[in-house]
N, C-alpha and C. Protein backbone atom coordinates (compact mmCIF):
# COMPACT_ATOMS: atom_id res chain seq x y z
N UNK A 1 0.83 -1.19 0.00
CA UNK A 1 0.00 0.00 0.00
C UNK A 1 0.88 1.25 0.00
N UNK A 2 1.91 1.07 1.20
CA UNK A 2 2.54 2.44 1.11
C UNK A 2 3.38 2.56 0.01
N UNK A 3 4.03 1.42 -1.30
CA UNK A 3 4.61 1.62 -2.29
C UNK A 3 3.82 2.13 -3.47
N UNK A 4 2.19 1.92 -3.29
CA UNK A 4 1.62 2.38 -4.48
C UNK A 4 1.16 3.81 -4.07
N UNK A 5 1.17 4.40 -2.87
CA UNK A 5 0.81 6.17 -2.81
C UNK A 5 2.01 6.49 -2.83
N UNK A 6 3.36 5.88 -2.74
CA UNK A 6 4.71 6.41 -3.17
C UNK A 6 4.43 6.46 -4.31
N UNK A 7 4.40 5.79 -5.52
CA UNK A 7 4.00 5.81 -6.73
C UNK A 7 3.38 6.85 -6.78
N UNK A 8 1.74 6.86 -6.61
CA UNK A 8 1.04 8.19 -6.97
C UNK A 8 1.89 9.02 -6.64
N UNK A 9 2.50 9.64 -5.75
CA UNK A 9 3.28 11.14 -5.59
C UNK A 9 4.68 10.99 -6.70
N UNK A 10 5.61 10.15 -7.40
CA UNK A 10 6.34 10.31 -7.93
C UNK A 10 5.73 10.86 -8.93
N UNK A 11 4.83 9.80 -9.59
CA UNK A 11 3.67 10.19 -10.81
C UNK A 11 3.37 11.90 -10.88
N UNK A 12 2.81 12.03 -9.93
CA UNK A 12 2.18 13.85 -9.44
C UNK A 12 3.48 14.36 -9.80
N UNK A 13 4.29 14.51 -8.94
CA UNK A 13 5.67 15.21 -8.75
C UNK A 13 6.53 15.04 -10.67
N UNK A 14 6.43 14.11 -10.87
CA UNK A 14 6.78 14.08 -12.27
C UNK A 14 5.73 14.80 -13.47
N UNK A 15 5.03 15.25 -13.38
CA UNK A 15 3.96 16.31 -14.37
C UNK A 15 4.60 17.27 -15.03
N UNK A 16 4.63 16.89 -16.31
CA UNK A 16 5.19 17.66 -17.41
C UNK A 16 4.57 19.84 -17.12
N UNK A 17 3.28 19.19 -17.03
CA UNK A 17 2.58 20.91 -16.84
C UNK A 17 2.21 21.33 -15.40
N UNK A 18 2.48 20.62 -14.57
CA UNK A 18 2.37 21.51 -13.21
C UNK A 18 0.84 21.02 -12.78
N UNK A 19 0.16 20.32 -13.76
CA UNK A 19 -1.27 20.59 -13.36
C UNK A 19 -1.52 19.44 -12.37
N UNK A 20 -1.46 18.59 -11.82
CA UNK A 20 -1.25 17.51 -11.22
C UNK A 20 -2.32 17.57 -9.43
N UNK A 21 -2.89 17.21 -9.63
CA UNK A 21 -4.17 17.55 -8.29
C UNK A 21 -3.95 15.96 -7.47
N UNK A 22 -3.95 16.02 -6.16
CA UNK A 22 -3.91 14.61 -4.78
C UNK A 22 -5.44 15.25 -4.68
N UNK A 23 -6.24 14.27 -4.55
CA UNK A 23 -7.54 14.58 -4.22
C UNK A 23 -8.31 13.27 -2.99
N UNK A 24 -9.23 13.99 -1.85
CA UNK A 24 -10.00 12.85 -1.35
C UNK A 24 -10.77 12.88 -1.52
N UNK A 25 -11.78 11.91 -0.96
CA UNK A 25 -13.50 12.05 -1.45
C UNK A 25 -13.66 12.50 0.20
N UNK A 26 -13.96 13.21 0.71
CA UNK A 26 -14.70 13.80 2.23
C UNK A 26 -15.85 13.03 2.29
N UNK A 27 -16.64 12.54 1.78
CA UNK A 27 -17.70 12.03 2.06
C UNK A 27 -17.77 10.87 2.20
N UNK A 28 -16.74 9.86 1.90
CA UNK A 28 -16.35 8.70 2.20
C UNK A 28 -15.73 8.41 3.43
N UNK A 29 -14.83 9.36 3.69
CA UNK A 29 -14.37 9.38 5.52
C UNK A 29 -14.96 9.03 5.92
N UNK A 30 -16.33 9.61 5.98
CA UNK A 30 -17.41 9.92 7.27
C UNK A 30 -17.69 8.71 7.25
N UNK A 31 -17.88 7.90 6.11
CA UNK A 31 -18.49 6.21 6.48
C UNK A 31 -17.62 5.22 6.28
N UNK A 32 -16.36 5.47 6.42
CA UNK A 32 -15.29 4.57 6.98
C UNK A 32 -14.71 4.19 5.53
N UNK A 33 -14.21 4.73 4.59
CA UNK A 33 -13.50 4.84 3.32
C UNK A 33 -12.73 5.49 3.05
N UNK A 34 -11.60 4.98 2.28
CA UNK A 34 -11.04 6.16 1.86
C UNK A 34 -10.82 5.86 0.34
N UNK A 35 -10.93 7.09 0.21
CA UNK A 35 -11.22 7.39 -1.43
C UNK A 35 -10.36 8.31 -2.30
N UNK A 36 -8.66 8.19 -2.20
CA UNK A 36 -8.13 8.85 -2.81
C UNK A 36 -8.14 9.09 -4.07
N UNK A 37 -7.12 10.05 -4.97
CA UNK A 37 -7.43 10.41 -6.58
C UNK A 37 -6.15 10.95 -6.83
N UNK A 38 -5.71 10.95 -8.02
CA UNK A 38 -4.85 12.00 -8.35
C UNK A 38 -5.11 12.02 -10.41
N UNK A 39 -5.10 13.49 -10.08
CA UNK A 39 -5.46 14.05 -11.44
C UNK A 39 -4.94 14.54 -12.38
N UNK A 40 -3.94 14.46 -13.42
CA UNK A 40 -2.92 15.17 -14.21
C UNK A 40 -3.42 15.42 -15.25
N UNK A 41 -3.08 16.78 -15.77
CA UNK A 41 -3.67 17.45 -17.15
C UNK A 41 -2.93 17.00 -18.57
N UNK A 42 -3.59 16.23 -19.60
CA UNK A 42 -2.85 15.97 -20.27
C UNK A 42 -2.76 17.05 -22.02
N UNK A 43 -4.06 17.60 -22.20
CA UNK A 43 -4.22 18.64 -22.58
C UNK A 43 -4.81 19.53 -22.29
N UNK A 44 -5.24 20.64 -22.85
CA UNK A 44 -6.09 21.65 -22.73
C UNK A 44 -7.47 21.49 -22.33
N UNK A 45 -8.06 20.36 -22.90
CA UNK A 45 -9.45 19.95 -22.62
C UNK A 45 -9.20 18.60 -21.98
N UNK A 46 -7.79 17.50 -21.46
CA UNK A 46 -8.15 16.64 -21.20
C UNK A 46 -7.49 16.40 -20.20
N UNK A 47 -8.13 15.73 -18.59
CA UNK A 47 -6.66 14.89 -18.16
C UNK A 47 -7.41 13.38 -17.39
N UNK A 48 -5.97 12.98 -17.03
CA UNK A 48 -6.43 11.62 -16.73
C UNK A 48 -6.65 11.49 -15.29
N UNK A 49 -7.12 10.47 -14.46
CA UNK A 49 -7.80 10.66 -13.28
C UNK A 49 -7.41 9.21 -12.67
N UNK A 50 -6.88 8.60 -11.74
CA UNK A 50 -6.72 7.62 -11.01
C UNK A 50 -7.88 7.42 -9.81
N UNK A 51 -8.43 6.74 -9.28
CA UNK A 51 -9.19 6.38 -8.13
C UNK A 51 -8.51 5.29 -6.79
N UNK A 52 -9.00 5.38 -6.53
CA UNK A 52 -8.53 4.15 -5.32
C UNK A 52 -10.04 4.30 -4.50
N UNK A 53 -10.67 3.39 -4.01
CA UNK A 53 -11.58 3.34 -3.22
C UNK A 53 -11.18 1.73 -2.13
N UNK A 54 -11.10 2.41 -0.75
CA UNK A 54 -11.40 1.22 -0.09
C UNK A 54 -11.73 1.30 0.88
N UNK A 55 -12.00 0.09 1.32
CA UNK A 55 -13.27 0.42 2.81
C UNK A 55 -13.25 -0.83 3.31
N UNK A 56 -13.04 -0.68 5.02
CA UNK A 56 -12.87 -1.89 6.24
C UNK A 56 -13.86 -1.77 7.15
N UNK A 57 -15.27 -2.32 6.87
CA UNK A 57 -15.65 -3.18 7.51
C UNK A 57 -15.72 -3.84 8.53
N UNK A 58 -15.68 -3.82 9.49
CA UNK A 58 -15.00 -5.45 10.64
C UNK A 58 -16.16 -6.42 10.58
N UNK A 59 -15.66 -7.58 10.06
CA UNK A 59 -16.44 -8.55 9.63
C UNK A 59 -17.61 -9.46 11.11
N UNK A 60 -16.94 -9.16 12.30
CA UNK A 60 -17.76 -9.49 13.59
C UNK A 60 -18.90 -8.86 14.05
N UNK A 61 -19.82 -7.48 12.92
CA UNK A 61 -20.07 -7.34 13.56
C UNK A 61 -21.71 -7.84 12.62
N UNK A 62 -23.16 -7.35 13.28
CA UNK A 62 -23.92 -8.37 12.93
C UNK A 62 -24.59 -7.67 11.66
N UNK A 63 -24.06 -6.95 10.90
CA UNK A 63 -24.14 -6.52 9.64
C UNK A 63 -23.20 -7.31 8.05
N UNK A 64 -22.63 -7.91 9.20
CA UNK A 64 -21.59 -8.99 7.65
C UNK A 64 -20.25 -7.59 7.35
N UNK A 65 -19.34 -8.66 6.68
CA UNK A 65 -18.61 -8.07 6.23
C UNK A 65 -18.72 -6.79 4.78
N UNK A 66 -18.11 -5.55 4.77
CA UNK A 66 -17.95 -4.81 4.27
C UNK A 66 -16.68 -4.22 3.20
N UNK A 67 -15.79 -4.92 2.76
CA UNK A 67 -15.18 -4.52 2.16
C UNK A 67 -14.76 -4.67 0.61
N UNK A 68 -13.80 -3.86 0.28
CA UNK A 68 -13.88 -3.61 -1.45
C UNK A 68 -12.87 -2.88 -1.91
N UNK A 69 -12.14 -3.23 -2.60
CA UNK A 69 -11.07 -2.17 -3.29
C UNK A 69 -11.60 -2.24 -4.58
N UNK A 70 -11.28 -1.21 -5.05
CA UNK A 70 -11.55 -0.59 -6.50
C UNK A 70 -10.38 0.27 -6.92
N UNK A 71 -10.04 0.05 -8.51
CA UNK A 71 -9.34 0.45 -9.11
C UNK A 71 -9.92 1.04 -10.41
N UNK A 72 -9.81 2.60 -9.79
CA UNK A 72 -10.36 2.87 -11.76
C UNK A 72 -9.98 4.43 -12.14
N UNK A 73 -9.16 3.84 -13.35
CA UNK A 73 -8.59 4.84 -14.23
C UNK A 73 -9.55 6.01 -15.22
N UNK A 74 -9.75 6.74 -15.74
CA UNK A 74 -10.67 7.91 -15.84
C UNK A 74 -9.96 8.82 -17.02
N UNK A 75 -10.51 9.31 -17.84
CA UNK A 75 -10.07 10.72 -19.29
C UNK A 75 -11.49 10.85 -18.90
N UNK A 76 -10.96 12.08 -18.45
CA UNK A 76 -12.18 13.47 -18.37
C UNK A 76 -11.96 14.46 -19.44
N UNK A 77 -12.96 15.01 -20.08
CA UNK A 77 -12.82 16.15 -20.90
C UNK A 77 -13.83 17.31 -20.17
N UNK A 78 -13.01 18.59 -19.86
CA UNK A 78 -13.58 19.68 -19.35
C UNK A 78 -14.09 20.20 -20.41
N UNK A 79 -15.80 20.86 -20.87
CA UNK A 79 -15.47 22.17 -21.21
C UNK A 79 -15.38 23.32 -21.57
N UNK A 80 -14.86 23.55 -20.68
CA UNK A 80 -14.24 25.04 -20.76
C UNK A 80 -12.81 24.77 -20.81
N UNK A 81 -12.30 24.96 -19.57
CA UNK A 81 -10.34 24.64 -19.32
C UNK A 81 -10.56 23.78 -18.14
N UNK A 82 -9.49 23.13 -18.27
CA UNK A 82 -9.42 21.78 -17.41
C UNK A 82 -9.40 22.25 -15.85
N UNK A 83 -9.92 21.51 -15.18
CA UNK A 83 -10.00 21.46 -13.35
C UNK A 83 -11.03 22.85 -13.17
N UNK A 84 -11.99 23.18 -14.30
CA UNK A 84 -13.44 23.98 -14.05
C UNK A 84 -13.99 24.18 -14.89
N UNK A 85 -14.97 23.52 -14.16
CA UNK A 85 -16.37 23.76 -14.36
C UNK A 85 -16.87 22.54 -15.36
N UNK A 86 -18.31 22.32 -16.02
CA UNK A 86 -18.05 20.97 -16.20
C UNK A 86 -17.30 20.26 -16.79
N UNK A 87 -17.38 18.62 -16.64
CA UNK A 87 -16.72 17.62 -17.47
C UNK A 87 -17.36 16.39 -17.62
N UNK A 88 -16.96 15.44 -18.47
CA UNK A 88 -17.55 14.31 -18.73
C UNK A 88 -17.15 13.38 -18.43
N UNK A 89 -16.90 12.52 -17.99
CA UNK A 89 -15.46 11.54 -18.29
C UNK A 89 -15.78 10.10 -18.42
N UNK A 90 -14.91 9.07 -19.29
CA UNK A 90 -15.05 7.87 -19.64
C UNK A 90 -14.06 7.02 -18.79
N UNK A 91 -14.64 6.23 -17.72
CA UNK A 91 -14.16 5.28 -16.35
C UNK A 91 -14.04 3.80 -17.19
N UNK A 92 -13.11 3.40 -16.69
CA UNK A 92 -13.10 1.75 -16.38
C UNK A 92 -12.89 0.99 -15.13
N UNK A 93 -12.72 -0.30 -15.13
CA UNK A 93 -12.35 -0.53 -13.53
C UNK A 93 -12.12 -1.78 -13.18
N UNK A 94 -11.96 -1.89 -11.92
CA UNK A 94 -11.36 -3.43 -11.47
C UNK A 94 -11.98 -3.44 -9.89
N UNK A 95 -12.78 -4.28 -9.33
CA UNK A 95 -12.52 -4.32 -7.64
C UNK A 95 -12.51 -5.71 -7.51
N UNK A 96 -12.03 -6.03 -5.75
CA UNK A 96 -12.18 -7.05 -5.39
C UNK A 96 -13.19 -6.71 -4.29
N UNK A 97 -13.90 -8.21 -3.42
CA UNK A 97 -15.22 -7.18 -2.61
C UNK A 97 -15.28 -8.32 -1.74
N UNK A 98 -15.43 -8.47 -0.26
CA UNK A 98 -16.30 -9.01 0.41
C UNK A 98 -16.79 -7.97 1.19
N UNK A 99 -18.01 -8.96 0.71
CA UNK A 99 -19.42 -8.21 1.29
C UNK A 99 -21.15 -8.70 1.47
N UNK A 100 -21.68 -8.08 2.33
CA UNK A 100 -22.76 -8.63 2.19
C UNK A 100 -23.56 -8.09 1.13
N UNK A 101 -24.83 -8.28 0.57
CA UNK A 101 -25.28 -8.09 0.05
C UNK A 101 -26.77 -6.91 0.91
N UNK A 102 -26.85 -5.93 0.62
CA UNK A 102 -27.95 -4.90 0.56
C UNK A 102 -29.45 -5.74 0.46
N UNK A 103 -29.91 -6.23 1.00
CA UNK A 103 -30.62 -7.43 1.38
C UNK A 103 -31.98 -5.82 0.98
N UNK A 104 -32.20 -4.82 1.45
CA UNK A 104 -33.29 -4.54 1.44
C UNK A 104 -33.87 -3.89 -0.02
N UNK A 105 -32.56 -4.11 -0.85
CA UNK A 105 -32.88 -3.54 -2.56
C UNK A 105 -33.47 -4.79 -2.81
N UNK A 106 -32.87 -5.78 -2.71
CA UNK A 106 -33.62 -6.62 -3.45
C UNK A 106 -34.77 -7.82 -3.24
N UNK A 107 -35.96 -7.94 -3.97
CA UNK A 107 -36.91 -8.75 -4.17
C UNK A 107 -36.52 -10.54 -3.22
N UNK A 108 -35.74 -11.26 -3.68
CA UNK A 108 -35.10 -12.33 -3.47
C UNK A 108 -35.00 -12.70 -1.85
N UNK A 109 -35.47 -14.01 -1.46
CA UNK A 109 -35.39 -13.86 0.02
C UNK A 109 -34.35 -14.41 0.02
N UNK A 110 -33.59 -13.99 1.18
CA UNK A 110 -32.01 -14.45 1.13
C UNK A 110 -31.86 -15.27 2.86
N UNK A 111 -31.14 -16.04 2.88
CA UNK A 111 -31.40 -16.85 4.24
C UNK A 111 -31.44 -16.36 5.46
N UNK A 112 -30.28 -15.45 5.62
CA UNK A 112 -29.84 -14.75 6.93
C UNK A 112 -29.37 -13.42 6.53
N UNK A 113 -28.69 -12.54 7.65
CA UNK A 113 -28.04 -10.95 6.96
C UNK A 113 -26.46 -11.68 7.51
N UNK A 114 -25.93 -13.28 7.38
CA UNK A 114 -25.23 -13.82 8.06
C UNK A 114 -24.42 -14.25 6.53
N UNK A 115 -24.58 -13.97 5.49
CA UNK A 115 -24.20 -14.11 4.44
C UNK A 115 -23.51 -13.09 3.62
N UNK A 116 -22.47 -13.54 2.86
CA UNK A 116 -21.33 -12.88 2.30
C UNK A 116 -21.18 -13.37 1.38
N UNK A 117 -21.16 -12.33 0.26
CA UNK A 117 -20.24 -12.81 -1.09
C UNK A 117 -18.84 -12.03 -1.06
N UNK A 118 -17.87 -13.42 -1.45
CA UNK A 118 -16.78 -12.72 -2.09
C UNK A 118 -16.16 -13.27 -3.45
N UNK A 119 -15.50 -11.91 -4.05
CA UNK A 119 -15.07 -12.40 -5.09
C UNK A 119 -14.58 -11.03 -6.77
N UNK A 120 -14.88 -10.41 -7.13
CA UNK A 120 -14.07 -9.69 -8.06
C UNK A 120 -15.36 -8.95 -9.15
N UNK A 121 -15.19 -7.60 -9.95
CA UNK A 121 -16.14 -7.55 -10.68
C UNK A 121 -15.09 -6.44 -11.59
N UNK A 122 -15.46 -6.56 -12.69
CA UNK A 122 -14.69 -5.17 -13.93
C UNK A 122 -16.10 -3.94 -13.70
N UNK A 123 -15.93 -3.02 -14.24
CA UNK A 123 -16.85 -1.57 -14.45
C UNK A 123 -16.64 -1.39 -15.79
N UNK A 124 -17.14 -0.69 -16.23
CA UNK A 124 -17.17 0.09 -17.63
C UNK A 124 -18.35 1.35 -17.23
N UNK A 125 -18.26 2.68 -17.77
CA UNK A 125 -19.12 3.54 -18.16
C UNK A 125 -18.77 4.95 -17.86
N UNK A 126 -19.61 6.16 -17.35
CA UNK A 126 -18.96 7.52 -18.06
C UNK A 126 -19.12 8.14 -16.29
N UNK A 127 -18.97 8.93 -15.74
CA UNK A 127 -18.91 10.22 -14.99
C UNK A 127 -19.46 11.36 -15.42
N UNK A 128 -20.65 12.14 -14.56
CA UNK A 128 -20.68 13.36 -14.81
C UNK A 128 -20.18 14.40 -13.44
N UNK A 129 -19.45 15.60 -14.00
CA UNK A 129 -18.99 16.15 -12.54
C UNK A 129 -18.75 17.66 -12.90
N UNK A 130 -18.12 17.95 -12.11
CA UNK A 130 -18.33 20.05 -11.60
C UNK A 130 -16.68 20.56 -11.13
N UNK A 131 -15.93 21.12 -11.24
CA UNK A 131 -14.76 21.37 -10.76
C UNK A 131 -15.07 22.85 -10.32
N UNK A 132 -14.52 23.43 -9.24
CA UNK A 132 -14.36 24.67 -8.65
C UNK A 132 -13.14 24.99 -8.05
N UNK A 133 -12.57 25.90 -8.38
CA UNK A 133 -10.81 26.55 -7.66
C UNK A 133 -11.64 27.09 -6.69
N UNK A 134 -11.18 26.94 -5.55
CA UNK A 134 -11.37 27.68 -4.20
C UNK A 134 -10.01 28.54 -4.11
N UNK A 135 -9.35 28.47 -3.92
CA UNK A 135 -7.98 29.24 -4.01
C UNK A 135 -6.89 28.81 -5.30
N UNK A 136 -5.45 28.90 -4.85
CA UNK A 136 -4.56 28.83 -6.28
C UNK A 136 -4.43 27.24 -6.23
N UNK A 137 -4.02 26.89 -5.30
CA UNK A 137 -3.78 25.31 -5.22
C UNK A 137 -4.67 24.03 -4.88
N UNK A 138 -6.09 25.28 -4.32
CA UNK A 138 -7.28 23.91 -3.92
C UNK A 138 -8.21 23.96 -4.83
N UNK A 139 -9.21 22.72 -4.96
CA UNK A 139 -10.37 22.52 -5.66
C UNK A 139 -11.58 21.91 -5.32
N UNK A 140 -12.48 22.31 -5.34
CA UNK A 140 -13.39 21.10 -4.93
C UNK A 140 -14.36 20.55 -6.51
N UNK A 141 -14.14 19.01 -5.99
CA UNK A 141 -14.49 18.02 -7.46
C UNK A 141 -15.99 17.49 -6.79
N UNK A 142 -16.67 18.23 -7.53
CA UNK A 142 -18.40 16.76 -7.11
C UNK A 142 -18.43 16.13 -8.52
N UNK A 143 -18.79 14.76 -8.30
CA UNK A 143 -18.93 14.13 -9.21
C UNK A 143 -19.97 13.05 -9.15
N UNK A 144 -20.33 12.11 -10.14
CA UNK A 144 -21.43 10.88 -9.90
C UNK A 144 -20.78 9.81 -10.97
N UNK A 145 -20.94 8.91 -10.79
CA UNK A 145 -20.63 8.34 -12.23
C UNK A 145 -21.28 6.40 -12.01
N UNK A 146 -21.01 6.03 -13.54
CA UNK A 146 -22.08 4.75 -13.13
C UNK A 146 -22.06 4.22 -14.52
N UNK A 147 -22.34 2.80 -14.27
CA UNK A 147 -22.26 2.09 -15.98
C UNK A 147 -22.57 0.63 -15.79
N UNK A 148 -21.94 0.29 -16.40
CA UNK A 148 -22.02 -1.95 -17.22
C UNK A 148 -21.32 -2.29 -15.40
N UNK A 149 -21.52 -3.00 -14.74
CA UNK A 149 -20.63 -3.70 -13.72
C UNK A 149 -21.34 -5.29 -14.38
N UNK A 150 -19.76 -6.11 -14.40
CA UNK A 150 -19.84 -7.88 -14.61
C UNK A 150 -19.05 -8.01 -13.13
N UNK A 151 -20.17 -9.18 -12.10
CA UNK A 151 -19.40 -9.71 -11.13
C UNK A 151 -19.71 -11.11 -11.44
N UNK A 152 -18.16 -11.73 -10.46
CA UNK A 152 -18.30 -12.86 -10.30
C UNK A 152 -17.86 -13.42 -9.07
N UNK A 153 -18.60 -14.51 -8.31
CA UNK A 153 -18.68 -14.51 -6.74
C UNK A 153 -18.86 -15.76 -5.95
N UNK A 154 -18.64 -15.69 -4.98
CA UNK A 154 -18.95 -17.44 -4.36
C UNK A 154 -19.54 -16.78 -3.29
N UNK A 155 -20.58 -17.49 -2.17
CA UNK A 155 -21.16 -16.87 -1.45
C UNK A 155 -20.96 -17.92 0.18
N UNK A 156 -20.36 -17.18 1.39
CA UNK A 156 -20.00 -18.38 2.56
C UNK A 156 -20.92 -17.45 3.53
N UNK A 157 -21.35 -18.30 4.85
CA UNK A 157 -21.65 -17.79 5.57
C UNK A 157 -20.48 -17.05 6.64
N UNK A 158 -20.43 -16.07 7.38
CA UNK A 158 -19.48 -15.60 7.97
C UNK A 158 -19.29 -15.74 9.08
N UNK A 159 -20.37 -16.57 9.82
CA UNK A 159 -20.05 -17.10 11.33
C UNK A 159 -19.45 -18.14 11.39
N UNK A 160 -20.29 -19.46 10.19
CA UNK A 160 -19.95 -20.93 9.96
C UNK A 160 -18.26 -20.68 9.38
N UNK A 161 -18.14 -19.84 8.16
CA UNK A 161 -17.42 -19.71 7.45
C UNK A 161 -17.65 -20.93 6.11
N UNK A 162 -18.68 -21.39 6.49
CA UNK A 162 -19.08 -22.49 5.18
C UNK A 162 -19.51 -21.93 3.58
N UNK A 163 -19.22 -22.31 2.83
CA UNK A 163 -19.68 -22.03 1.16
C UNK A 163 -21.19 -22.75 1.41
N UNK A 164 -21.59 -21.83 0.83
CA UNK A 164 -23.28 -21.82 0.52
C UNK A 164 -23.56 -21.60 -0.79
N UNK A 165 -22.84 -20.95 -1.71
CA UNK A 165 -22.91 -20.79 -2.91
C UNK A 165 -21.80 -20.84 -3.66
N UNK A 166 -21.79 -22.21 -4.70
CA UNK A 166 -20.35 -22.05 -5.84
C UNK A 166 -20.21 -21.22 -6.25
N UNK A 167 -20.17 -20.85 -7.39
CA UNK A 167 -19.43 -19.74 -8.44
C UNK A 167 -21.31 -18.93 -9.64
N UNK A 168 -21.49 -17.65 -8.64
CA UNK A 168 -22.22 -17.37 -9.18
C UNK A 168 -21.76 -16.22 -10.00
N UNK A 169 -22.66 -15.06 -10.60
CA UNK A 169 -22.25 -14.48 -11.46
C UNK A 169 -23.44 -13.42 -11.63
N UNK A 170 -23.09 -12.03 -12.21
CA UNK A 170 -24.11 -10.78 -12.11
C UNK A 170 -23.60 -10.05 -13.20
N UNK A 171 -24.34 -9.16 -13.97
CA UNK A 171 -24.13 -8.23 -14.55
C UNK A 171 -25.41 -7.28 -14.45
N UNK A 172 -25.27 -5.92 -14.18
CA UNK A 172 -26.35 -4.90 -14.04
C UNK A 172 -25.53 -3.88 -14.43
N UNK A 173 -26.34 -2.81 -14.32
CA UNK A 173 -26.33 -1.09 -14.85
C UNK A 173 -26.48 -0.53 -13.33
N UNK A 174 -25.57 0.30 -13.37
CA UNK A 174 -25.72 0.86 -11.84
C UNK A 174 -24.88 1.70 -11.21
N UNK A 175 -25.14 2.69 -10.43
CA UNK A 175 -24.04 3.80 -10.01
C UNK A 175 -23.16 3.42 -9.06
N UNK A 176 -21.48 3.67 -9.45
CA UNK A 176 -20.12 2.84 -8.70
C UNK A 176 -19.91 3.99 -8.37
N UNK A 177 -19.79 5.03 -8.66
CA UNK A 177 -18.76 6.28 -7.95
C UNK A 177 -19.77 7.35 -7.64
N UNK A 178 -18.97 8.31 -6.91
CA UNK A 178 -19.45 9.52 -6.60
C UNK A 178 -19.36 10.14 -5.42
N UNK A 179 -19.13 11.47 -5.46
CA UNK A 179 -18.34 12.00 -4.16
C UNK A 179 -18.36 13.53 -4.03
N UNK A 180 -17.85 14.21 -3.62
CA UNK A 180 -17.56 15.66 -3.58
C UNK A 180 -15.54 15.19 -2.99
N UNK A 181 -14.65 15.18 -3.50
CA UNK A 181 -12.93 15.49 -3.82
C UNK A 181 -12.48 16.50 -3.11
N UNK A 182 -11.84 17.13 -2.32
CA UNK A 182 -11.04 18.40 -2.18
C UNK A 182 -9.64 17.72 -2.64
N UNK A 183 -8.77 18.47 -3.86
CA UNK A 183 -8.08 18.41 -3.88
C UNK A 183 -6.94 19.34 -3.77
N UNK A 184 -5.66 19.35 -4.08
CA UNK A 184 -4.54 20.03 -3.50
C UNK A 184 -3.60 20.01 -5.00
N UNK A 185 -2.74 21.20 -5.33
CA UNK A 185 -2.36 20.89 -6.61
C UNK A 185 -0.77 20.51 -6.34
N UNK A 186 0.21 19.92 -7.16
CA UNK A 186 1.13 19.63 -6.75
C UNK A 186 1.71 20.47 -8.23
N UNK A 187 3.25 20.64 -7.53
CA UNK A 187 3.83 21.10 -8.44
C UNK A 187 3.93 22.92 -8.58
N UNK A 188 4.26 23.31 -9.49
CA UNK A 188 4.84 25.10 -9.75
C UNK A 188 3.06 25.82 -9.85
């Protein structure tokens, strides 16, 4: 972990144009996530966007386990000029997840709230969002974004620790990101 936010800051610190933004999601704190970013301008109308999302859970308690990393890379086009005002942007992605399942979205009676899937899913689809300079070096980013998610999963109970379900499988349409960012600019 601490070699890949070394990474992100060489990355930042290495920016050809100075434009280079460390960003968090604030609204993820509050419910036990963290949701870093970092943002580099690659043209005039475009730059690219890194994510990290992850979130701990403690699996003892009587809500099931909670956790998930996500990986997803991002080309935003501002426009006006990059880091304000709107943008669009085209996401992809990667997570891994244990977790329970949101038992009260769906229809399906499910045995217990003592049940967990784990197991991996890709993303595909777009972002819509808002950039604002608050001063020379800060910003605040709101954003939403959402698309294609393919999972695939095995399902154990988390007290027994027993498999209850082989190798199932999901694909839906549905919102993965979204946040309000303060970020910080790095560089001249």
């Amino acid at each position: 972990m601490r070699r890949f936010i070394l990474s992100l800051i060489i990355l930042a610190s290495a920016s050809a144009y100075g434009q280079t933004y460390i960003k968090l999601n604030a609204p993820a704190v509050l419910v036990k996530a963290f949701n870093p970013s970092i943002e580099t301008r690659l043209s005039n109308k475009w730059t690219f966007e890194f994510d990290m999302l992850m979130t701990f859970r403690n699996e003892t308690n009587d809500k099931g386990p909670f956790r998930i990393l996500m990986l997803q890379p991002e080309g935003r086009y501002y426009f006006n000029e990059i880091n304000k005002g709107f943008f669009v942007g085209i996401n992809t992605g990667y997570a891994m997840f244990r977790m329970t399942k949101p038992h009260w979205l769906f229809k399906e009676d499910y045995n217990s709230l003592h049940e967990y899937q784990m197991g991996w899913s890709v993303q595909a689809g777009v972002t819509l969002g808002y950039e604002w300079k608050i001063k020379d070096r800060w910003l605040i980013d709101a954003f939403v974004g959402g698309g294609r998610q393919w999972s695939n999963y095995y399902g154990f109970n988390f007290q027994t620790g027993e498999q209850y379900e082989k190798f199932n499988g999901s694909a839906e349409y549905m919102p993965y990101k979204g946040g309000i960012n303060i970020g910080y600019r790095l560089g001249k």
